[in-house]
C-alpha atoms as a PDB file:
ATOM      1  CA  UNK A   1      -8.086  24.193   3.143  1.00  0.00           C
ATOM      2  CA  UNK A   2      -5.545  27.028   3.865  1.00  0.00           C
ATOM      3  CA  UNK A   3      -7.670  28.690   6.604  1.00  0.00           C
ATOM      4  CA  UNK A   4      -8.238  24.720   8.166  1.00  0.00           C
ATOM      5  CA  UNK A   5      -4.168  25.124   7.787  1.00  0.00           C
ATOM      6  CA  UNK A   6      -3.540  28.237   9.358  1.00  0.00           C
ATOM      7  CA  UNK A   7      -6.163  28.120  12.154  1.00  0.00           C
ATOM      8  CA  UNK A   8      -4.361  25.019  13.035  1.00  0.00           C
ATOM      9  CA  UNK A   9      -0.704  26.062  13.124  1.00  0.00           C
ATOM     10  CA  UNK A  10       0.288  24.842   9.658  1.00  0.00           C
ATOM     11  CA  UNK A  11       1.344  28.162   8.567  1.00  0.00           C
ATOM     12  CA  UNK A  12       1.775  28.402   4.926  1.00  0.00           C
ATOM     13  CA  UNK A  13       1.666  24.353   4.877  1.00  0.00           C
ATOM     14  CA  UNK A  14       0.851  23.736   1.025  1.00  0.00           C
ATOM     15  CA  UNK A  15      -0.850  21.142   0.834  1.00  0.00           C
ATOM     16  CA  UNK A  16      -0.388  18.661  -3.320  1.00  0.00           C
ATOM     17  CA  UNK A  17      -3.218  16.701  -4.495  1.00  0.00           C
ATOM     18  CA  UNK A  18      -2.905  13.334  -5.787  1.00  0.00           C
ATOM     19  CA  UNK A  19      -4.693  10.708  -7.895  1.00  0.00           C
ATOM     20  CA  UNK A  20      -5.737   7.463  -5.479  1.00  0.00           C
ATOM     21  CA  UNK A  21      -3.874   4.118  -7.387  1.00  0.00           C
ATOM     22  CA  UNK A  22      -5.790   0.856  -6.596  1.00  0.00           C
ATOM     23  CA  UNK A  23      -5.296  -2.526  -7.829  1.00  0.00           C
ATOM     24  CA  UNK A  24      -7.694  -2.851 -11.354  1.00  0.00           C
ATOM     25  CA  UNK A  25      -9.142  -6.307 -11.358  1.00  0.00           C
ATOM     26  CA  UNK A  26     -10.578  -6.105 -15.137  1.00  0.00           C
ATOM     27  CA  UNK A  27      -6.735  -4.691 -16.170  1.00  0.00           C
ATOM     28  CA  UNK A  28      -4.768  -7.015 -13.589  1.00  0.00           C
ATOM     29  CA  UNK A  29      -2.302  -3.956 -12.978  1.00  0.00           C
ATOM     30  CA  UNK A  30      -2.151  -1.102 -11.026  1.00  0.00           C
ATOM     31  CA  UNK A  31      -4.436   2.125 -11.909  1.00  0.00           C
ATOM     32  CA  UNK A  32      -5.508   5.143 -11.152  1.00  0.00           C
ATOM     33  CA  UNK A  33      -9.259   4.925  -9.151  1.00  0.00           C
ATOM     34  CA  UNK A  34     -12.558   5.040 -11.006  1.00  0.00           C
ATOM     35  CA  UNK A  35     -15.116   5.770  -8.731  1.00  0.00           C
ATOM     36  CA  UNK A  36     -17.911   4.715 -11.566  1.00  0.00           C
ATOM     37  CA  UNK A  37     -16.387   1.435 -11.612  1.00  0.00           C
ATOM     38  CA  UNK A  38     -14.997   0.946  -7.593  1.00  0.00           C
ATOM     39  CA  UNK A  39     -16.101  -2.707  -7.640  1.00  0.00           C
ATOM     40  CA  UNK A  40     -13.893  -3.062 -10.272  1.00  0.00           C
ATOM     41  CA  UNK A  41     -10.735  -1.795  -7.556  1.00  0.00           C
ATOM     42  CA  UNK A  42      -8.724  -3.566  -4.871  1.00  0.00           C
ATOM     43  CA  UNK A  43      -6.938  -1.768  -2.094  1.00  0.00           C
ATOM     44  CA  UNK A  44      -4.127  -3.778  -0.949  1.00  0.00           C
ATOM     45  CA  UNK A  45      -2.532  -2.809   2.354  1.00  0.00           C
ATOM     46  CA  UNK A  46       0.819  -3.178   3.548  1.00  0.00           C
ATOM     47  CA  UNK A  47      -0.966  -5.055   6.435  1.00  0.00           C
ATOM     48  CA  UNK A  48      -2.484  -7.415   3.447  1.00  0.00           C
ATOM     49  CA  UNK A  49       1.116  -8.070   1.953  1.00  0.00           C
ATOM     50  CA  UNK A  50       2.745  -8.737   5.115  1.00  0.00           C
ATOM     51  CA  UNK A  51      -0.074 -11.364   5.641  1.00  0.00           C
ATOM     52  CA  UNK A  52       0.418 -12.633   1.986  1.00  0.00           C
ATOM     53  CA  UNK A  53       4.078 -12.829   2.149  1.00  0.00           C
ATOM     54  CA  UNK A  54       3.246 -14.958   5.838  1.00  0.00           C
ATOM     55  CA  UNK A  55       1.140 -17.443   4.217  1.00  0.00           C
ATOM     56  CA  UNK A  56       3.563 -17.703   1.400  1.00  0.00           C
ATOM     57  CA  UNK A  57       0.822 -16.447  -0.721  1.00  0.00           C
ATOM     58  CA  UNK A  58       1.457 -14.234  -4.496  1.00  0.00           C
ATOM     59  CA  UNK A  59      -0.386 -10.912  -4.248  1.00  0.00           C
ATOM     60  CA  UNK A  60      -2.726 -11.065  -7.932  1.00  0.00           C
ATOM     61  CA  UNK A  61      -1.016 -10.564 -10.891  1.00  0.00           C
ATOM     62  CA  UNK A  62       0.218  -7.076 -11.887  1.00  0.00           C
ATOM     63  CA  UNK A  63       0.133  -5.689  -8.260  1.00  0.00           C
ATOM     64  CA  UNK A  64       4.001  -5.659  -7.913  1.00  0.00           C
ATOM     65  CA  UNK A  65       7.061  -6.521  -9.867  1.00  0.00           C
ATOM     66  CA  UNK A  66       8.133 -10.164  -9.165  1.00  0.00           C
ATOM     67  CA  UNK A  67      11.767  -8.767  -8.036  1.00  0.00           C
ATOM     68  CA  UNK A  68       9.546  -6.759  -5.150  1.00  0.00           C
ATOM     69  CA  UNK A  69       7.711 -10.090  -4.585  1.00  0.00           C
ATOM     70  CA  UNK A  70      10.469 -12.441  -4.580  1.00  0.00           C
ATOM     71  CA  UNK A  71      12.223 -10.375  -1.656  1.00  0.00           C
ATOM     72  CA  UNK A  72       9.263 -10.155   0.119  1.00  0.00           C
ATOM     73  CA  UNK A  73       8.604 -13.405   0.105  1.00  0.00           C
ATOM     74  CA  UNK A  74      11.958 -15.174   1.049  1.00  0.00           C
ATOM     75  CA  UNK A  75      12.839 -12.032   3.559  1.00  0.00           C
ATOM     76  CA  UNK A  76       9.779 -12.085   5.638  1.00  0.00           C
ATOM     77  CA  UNK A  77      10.615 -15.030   7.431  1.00  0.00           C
ATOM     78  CA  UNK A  78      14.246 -13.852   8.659  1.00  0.00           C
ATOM     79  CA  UNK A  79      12.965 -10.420   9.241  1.00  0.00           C
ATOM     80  CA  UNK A  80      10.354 -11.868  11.589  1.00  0.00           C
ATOM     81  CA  UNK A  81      12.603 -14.002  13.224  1.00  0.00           C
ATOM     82  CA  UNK A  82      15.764 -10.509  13.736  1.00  0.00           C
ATOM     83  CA  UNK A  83      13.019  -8.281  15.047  1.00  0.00           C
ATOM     84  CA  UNK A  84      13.661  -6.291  18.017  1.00  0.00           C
ATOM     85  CA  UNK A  85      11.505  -6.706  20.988  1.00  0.00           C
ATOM     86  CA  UNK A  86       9.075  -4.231  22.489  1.00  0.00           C
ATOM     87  CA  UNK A  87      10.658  -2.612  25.633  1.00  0.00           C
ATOM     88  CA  UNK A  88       7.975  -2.928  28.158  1.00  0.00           C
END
């Protein structure tokens, strides 16, 4: 990865791994990945919880705190409606 880095004009870019969270169905709650048990994962975009908080849909239990939700959910409407248009 450091030579990828370098021969690309990163420099000394250092580069942190991290753990992948997905939504666990079996646990309703948040969790770290398990590739042995992916069909037991969700991935929820932010494209997904735009389109949730549109339809006046609740993502599934344990995705989000309900204080996250409930401003989602009553904002998305006026934030629709304020934003700026594209300048052609």
């Amino acid at each position: 990865m450091d030579q990828w880095l370098r021969q690309r004009n990163f420099g000394d870019l250092n580069i942190l791994p991290f753990k992948v969270v997905a939504y666990d169905k079996t646990q309703s709650k948040m969790a770290f990945f398990d590739s042995s048990r992916a069909h037991d994962f969700v991935f929820i975009s932010g494209t997904k919880m735009r389109s949730l908080a549109k339809t006046r849909e609740s993502p599934p239990d344990g995705f989000m705190c309900l204080n996250s939700h409930s401003s989602l959910y009553y904002n998305f409407p006026r934030y629709k409606l304020h934003k700026p248009s594209k300048r052609p």
